[in-house]
N, C-alpha and C. Protein backbone atom coordinates (compact mmCIF):
# COMPACT_ATOMS: atom_id res chain seq x y z
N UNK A 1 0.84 -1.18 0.00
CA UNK A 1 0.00 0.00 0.00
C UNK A 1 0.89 1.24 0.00
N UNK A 2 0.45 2.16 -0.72
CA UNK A 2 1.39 3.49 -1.09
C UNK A 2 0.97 4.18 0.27
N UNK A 3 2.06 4.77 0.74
CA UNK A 3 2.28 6.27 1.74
C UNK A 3 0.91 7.58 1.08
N UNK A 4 1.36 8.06 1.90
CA UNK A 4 0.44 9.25 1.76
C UNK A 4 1.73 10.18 1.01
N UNK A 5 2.92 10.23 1.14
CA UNK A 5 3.70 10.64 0.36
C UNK A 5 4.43 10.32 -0.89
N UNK A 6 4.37 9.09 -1.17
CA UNK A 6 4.32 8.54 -1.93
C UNK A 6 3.24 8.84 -3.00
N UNK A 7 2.21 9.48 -2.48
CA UNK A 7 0.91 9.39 -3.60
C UNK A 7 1.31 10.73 -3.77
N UNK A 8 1.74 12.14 -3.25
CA UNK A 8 2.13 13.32 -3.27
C UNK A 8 3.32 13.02 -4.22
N UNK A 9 4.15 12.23 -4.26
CA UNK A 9 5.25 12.19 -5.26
C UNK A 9 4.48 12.07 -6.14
N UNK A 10 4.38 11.21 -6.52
CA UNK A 10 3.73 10.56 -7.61
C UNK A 10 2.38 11.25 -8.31
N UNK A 11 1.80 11.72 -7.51
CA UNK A 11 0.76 13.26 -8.43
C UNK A 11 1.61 14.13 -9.01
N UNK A 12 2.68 14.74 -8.23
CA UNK A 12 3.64 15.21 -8.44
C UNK A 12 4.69 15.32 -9.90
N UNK A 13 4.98 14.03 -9.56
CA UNK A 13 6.15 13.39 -11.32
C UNK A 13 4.94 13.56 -12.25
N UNK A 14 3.77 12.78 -11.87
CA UNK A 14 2.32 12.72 -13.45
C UNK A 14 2.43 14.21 -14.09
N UNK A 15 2.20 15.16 -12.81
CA UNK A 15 1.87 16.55 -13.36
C UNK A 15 2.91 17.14 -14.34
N UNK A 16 4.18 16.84 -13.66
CA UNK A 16 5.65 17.82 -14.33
C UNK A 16 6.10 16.81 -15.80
N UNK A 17 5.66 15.90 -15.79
CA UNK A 17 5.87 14.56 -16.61
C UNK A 17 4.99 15.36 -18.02
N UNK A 18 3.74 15.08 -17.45
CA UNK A 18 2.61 15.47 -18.70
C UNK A 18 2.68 16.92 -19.20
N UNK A 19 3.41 18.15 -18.63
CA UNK A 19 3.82 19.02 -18.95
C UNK A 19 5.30 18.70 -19.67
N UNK A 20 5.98 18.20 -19.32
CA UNK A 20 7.14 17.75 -20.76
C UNK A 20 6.68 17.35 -21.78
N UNK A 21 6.05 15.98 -21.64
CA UNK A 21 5.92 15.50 -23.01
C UNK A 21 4.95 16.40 -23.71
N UNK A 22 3.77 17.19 -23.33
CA UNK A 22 3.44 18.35 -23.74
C UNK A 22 3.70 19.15 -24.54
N UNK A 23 5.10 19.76 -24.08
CA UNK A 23 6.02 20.20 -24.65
C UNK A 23 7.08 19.88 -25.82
N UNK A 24 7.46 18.79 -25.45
CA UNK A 24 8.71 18.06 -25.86
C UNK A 24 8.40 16.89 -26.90
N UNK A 25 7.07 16.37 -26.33
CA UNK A 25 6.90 14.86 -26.79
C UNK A 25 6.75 14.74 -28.32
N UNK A 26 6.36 16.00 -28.97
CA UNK A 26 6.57 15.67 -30.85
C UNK A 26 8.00 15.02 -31.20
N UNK A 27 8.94 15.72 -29.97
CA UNK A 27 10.36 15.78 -30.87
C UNK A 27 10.82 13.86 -30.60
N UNK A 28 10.13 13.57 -29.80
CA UNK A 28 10.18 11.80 -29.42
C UNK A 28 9.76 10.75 -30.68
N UNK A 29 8.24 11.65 -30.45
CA UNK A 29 6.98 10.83 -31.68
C UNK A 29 6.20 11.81 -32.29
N UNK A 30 7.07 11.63 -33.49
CA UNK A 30 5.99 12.88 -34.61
C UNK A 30 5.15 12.42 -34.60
N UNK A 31 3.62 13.16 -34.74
CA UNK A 31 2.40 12.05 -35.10
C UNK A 31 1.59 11.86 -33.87
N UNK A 32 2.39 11.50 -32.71
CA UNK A 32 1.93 10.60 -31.49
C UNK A 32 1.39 11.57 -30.81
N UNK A 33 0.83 11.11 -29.76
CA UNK A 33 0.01 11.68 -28.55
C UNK A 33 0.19 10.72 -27.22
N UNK A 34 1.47 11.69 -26.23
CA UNK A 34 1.56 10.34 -25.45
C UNK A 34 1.21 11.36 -24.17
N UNK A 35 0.84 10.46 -23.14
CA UNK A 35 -0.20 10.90 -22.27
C UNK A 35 0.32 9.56 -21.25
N UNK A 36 0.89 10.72 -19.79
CA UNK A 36 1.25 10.28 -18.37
C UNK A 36 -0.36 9.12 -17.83
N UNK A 37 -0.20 7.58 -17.60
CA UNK A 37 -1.31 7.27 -17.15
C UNK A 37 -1.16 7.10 -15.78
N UNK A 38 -0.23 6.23 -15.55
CA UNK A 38 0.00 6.57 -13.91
C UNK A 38 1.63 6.04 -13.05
N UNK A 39 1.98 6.62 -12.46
CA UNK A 39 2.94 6.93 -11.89
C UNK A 39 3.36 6.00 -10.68
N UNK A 40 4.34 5.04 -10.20
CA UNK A 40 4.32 4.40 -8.96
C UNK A 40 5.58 4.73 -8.60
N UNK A 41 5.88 5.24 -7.37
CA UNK A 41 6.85 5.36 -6.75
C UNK A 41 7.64 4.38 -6.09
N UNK A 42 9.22 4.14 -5.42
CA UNK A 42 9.20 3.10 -4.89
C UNK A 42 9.44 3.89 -3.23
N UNK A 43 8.84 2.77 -2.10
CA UNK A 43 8.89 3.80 -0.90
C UNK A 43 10.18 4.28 -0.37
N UNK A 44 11.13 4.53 -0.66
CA UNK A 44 12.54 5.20 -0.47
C UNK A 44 12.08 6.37 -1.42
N UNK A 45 11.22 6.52 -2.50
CA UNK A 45 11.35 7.90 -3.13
C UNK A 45 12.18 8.09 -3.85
N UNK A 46 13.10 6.91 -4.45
CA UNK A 46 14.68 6.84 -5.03
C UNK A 46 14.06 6.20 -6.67
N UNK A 47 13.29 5.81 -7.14
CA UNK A 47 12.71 5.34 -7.89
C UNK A 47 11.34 5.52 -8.25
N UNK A 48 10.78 5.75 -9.91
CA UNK A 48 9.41 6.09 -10.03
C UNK A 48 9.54 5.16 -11.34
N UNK A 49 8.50 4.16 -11.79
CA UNK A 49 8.05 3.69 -12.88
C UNK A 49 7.03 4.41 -13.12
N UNK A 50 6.43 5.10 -14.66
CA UNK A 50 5.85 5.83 -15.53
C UNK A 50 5.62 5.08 -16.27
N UNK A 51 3.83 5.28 -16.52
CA UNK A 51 3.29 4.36 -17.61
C UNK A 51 2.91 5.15 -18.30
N UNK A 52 2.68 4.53 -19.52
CA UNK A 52 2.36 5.90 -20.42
C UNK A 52 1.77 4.96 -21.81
N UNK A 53 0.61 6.08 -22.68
CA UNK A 53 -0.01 5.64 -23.67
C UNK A 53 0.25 6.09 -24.42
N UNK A 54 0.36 5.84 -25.78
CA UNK A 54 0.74 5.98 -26.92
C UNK A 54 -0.66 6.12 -27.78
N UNK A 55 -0.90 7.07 -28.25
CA UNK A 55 -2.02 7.57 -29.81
C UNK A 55 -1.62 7.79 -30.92
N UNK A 56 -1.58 7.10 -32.02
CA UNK A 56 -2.46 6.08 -32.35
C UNK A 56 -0.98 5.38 -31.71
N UNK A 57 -1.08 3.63 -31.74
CA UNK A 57 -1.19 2.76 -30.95
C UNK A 57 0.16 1.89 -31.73
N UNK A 58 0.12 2.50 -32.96
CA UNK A 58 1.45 1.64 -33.58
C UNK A 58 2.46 2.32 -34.21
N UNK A 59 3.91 1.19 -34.07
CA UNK A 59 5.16 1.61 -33.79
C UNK A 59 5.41 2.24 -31.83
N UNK A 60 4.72 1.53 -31.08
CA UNK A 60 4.82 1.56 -29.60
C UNK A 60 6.44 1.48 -29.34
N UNK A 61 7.01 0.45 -29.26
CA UNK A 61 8.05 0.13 -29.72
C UNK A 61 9.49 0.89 -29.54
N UNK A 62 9.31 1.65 -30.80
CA UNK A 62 9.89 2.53 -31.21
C UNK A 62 9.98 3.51 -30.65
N UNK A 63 8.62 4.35 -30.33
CA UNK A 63 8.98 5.35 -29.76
C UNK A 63 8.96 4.74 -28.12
N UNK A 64 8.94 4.15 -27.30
CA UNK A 64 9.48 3.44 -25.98
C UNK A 64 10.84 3.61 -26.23
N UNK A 65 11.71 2.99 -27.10
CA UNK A 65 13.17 3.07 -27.01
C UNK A 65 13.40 4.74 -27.14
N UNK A 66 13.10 5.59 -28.18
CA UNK A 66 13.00 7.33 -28.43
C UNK A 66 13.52 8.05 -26.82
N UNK A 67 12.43 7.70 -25.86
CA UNK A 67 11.80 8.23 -24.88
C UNK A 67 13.17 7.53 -23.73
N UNK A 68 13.06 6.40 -23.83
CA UNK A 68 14.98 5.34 -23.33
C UNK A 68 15.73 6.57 -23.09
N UNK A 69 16.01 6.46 -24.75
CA UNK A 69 17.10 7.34 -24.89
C UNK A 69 17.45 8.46 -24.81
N UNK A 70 16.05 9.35 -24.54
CA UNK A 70 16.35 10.63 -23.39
C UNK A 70 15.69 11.08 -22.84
N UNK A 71 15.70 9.60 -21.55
CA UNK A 71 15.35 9.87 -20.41
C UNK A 71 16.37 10.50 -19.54
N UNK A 72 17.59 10.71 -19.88
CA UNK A 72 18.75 11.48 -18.62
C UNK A 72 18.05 12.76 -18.61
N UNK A 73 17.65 13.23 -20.21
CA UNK A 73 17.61 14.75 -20.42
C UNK A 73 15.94 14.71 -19.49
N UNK A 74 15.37 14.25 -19.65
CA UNK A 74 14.00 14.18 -19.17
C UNK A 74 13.95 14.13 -17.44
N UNK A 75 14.38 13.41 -16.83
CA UNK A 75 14.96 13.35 -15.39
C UNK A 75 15.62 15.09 -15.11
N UNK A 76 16.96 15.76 -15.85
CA UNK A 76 16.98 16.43 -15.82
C UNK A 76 15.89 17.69 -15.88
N UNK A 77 15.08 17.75 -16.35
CA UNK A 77 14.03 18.86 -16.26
C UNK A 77 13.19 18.18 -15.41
N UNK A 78 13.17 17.32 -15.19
CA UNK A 78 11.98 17.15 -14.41
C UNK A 78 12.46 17.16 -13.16
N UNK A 79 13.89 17.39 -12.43
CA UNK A 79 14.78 17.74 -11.40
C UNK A 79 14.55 19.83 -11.22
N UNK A 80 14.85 20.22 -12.46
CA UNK A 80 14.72 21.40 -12.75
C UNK A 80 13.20 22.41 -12.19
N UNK A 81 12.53 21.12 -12.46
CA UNK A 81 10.78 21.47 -12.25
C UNK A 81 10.94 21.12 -10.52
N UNK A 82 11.04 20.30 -10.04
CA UNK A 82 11.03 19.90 -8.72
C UNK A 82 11.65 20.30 -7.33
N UNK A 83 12.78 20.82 -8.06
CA UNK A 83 14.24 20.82 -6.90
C UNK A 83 13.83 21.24 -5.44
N UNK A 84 12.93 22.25 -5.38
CA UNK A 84 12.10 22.86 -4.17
C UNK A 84 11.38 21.80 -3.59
N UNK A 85 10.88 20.80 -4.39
CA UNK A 85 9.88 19.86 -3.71
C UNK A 85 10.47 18.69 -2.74
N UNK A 86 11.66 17.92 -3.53
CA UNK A 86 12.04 16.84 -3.44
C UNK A 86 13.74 16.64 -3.33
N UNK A 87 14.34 16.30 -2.34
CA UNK A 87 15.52 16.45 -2.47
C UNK A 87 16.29 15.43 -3.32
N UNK A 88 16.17 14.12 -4.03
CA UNK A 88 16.35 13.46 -5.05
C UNK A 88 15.42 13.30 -5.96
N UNK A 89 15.97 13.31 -6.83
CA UNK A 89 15.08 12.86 -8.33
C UNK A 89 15.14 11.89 -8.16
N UNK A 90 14.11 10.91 -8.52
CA UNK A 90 13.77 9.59 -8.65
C UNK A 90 14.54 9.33 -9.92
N UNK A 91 15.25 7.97 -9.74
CA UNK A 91 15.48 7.21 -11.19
C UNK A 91 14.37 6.67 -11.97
N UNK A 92 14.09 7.41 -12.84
CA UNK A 92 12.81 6.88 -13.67
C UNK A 92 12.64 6.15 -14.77
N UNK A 93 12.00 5.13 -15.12
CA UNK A 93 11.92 4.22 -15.80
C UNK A 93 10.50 4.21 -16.57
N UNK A 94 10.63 3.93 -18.36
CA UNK A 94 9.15 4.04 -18.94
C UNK A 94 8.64 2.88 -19.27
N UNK A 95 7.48 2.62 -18.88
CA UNK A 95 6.64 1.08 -19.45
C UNK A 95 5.45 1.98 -20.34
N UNK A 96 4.73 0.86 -21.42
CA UNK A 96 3.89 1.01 -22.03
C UNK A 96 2.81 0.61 -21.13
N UNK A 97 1.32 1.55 -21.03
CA UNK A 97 0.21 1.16 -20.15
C UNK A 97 -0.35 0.61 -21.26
N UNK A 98 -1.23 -0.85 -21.46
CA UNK A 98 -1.93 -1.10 -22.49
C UNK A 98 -3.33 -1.51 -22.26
N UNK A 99 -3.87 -0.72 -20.44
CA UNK A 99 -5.04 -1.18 -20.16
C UNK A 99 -6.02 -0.71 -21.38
N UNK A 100 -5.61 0.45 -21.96
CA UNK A 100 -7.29 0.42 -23.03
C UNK A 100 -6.88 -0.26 -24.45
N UNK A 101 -5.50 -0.31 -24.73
CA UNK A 101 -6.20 -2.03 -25.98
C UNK A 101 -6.58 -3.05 -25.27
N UNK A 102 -6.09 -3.27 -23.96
CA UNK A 102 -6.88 -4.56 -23.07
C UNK A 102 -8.10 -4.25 -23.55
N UNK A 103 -8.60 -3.18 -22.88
CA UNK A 103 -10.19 -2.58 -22.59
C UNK A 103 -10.76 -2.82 -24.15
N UNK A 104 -10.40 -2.19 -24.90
CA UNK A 104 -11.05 -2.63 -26.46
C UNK A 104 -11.12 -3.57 -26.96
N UNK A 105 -10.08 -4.77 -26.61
CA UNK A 105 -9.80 -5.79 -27.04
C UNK A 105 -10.95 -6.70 -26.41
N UNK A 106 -11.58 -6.38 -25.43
CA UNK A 106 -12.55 -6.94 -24.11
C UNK A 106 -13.53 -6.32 -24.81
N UNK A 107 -14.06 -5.16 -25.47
CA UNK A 107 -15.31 -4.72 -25.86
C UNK A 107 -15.38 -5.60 -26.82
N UNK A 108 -14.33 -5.63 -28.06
CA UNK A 108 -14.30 -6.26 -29.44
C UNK A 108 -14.87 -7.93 -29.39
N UNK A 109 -14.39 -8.16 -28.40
CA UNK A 109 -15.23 -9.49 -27.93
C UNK A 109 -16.31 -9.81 -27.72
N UNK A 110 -16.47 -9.10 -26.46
CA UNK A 110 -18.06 -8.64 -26.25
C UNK A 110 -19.22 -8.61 -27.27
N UNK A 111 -18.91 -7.91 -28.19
CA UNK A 111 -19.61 -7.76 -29.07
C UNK A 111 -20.08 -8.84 -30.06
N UNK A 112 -18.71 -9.56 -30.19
CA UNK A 112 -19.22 -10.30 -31.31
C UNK A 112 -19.37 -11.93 -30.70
């Protein structure tokens, strides 16, 4: 079960997160639309896994490795955004969230 600070981190990284890629995220995935889904901290505060969705839905992949490869620079601003809040930046790590092709994949069924 998450801390009560832990959930304050972690609202925290979603918010400053979804304001980068906001910003930034064309130069990752032309085309794409990627969007913070949810955030888990680890309880030391030394670590955050970031899930994240991808629009439209293919070449995932690809831009996952994009986003890899600059995550230092990404950590960096998102240290930049924080420094007042948090006295370490979390080492952050990106997974693909794929609850809504789950979720569609479960309607598509449904249906037929």
């Amino acid at each position: 079960m998450e801390s009560t600070r832990q959930k304050k981190v972690s609202r925290l990284l979603q918010k400053e997160m979804a304001g980068i890629f906001l910003r930034k995220g064309n130069e990752w995935a032309h085309g794409k639309m990627i969007s913070i889904t949810k955030v888990r901290v680890s309880p030391d505060l030394s670590s955050a896994k970031i899930y994240i969705s991808i629009f439209p839905s293919n070449d995932q992949g690809i831009i996952l490795e994009s986003i890899h490869d600059h995550s230092s620079r990404i950590r960096f601003e998102i240290g930049q955004k924080i420094r007042k809040q948090l006295r370490i930046v979390p080492e952050i790590s990106f997974f693909i969230d794929d609850s809504l092709d789950y979720i569609d994949n479960i309607d598509r069924l449904l249906k037929s």
